[in-house]
Protein backbone atom coordinates (compact mmCIF):
# COMPACT_ATOMS: atom_id res chain seq x y z
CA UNK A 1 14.72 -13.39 11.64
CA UNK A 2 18.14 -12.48 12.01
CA UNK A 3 19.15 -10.71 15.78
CA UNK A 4 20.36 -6.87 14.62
CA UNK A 5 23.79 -6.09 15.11
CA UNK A 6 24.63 -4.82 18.66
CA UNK A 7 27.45 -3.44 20.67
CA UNK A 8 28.22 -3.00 24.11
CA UNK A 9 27.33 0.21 25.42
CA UNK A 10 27.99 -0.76 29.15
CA UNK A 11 27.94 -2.61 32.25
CA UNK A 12 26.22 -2.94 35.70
CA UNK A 13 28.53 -2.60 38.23
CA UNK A 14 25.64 -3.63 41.14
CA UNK A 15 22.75 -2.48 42.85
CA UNK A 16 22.66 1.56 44.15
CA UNK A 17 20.37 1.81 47.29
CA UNK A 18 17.75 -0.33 47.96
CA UNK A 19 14.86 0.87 45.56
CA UNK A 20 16.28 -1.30 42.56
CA UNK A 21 18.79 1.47 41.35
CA UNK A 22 21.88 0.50 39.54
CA UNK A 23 25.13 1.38 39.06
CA UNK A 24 25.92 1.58 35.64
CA UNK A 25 29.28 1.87 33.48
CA UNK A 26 28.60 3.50 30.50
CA UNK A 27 31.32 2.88 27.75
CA UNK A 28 30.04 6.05 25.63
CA UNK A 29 32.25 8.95 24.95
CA UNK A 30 29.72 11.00 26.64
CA UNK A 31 28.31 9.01 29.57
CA UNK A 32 25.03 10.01 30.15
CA UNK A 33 24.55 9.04 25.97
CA UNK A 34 23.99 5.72 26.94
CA UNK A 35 20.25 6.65 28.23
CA UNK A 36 19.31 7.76 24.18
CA UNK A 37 20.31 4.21 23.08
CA UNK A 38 17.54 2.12 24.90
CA UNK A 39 16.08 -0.04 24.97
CA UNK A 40 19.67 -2.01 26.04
CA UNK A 41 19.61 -5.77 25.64
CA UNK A 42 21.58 -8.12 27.78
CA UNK A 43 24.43 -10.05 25.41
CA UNK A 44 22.23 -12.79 24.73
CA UNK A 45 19.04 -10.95 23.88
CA UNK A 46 16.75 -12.67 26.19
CA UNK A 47 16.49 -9.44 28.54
CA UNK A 48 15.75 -5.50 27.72
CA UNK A 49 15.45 -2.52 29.47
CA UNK A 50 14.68 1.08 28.98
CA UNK A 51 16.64 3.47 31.10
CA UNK A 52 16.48 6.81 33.08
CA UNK A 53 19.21 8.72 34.78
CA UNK A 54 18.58 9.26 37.95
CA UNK A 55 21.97 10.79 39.03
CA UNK A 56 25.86 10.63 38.24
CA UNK A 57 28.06 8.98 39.86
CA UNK A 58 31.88 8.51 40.79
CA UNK A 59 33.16 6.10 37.99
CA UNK A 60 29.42 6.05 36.85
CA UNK A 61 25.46 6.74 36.59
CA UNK A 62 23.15 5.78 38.77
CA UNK A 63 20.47 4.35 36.80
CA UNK A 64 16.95 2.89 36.52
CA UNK A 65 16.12 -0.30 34.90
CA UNK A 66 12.85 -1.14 33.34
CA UNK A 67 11.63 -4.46 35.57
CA UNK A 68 14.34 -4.05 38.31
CA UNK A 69 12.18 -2.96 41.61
CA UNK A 70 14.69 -4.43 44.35
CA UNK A 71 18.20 -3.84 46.00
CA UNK A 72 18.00 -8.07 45.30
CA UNK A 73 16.80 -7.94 41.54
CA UNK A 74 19.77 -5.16 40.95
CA UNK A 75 22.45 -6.91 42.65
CA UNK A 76 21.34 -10.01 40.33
CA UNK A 77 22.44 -7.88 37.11
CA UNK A 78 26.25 -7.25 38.60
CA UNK A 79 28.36 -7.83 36.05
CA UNK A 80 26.05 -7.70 33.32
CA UNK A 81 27.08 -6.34 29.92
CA UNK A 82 24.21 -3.66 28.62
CA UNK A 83 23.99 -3.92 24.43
CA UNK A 84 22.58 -1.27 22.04
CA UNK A 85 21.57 -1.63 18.50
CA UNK A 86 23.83 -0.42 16.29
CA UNK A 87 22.01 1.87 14.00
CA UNK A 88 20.77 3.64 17.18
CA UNK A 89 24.37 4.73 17.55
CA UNK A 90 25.97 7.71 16.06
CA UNK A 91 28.21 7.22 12.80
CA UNK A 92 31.90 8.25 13.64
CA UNK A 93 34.82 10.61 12.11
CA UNK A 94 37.19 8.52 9.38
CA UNK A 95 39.83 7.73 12.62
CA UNK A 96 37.53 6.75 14.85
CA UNK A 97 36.10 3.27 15.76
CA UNK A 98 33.73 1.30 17.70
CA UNK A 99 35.67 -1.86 19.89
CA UNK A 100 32.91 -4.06 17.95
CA UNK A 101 34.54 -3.45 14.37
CA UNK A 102 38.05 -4.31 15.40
CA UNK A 103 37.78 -7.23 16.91
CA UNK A 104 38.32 -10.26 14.59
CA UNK A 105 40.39 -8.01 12.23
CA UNK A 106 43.32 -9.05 10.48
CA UNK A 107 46.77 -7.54 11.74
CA UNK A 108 49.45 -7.37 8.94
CA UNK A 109 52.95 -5.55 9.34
CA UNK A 110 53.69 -2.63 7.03
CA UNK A 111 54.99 -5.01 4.66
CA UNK A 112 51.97 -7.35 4.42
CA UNK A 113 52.58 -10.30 6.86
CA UNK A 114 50.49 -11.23 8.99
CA UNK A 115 51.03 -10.47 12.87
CA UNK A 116 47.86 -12.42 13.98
CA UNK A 117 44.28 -11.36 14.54
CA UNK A 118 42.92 -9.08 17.32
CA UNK A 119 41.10 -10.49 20.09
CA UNK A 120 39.96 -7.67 22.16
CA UNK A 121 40.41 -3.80 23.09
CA UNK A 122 41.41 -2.94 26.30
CA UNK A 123 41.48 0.67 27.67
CA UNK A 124 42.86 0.97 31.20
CA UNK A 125 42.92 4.60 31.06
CA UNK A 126 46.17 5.71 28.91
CA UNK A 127 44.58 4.74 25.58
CA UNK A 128 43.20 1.82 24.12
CA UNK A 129 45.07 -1.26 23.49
CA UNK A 130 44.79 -3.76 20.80
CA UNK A 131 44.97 -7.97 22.35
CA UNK A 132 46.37 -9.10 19.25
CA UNK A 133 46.37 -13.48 18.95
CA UNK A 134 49.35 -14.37 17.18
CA UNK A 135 49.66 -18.31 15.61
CA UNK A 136 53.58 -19.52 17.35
CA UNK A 137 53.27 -16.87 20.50
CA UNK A 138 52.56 -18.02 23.81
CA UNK A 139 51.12 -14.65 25.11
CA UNK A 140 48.73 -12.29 23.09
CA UNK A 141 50.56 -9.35 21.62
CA UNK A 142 49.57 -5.80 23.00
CA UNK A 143 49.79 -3.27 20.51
CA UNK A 144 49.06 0.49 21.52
CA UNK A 145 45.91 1.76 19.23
CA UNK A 146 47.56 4.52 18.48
CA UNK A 147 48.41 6.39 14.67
CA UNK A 148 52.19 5.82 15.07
CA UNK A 149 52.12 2.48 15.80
CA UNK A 150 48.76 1.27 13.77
CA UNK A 151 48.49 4.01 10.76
CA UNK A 152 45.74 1.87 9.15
CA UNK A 153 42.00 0.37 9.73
CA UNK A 154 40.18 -1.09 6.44
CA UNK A 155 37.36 -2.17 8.31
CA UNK A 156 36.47 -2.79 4.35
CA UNK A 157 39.17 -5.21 4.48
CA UNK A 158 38.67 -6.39 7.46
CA UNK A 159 42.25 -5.69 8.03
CA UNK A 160 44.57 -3.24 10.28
CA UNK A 161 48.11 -2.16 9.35
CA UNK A 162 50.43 -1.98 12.43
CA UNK A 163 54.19 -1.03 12.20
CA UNK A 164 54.93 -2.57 16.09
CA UNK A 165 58.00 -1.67 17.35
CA UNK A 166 61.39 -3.64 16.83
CA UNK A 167 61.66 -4.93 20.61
CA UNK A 168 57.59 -6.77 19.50
């Protein structure tokens, strides 16, 4: 049987009090969404959970986890990337895309050669930024995600258009 296709949905940032309440970033548009898309698997599979929201939080939720009774068994889980299914997860607009589907693309300049592939999206809270691996360059290549600089996404292509700026 083949494991369905997940993405990350968020992470536990530690334990919250000492009844086995987390702390929980939730990488959803709307926060508290990330409670709908349980049960949330741990990357490798080998652990679920369902969830309920027992209060916001600054910079996150506080959370329940299924199984997760102690300040000890919640401070265990720090760090820990939560995963949903994907078809649990709402389809988005035409410009609009989940982290998941970019990474691995192929990056091509407006004139068709390729730049390199992207590695990973990073969002440090001016917009997301494409990690872009590039064959000959000693550092990754950060690209801003945004329609001026990349005008296209074929996820059907796998591929991404970018027209990076001359000083790239």
């Amino acid at each position: 049987m083949t494991q369905p296709e997940r993405v990350c949905v968020g992470a536990i940032a530690g334990a919250f009090g000492v009844q086995g309440e987390v702390r929980l970033k939730s990488f959803c548009a709307e926060p508290e969404d990330i409670v709908g898309y349980a049960p949330l698997y741990t990357e490798d599979g080998a652990r679920q959970f369902d969830v309920t929201l027992t209060r916001g939080l600054k910079n996150g939720l506080g959370v329940r986890l299924s199984g997760v009774a102690s300040k000890e068994e919640a401070d265990a889980l720090r760090g820990v990337t939560l995963w949903a299914d994907r078809d649990k997860l709402p389809s988005l607009p035409d410009d609009e895309f989940y982290h998941a589907d970019l990474i691995g693309l192929t990056v091509v300049d407006t004139g068709g050669t390729k730049i390199g592939t992207v590695r990973a999206v990073h969002n440090h809270g001016a917009g997301d930024i494409l990690e872009i691996f590039a064959p000959g360059r000693k550092q990754a290549l950060l690209l801003p995600f945004t329609k001026a600089i990349v005008p296209t996404v074929d996820l059907a292509a796998q591929r991404i258009v970018a027209d990076p700026p001359e000083d790239l």
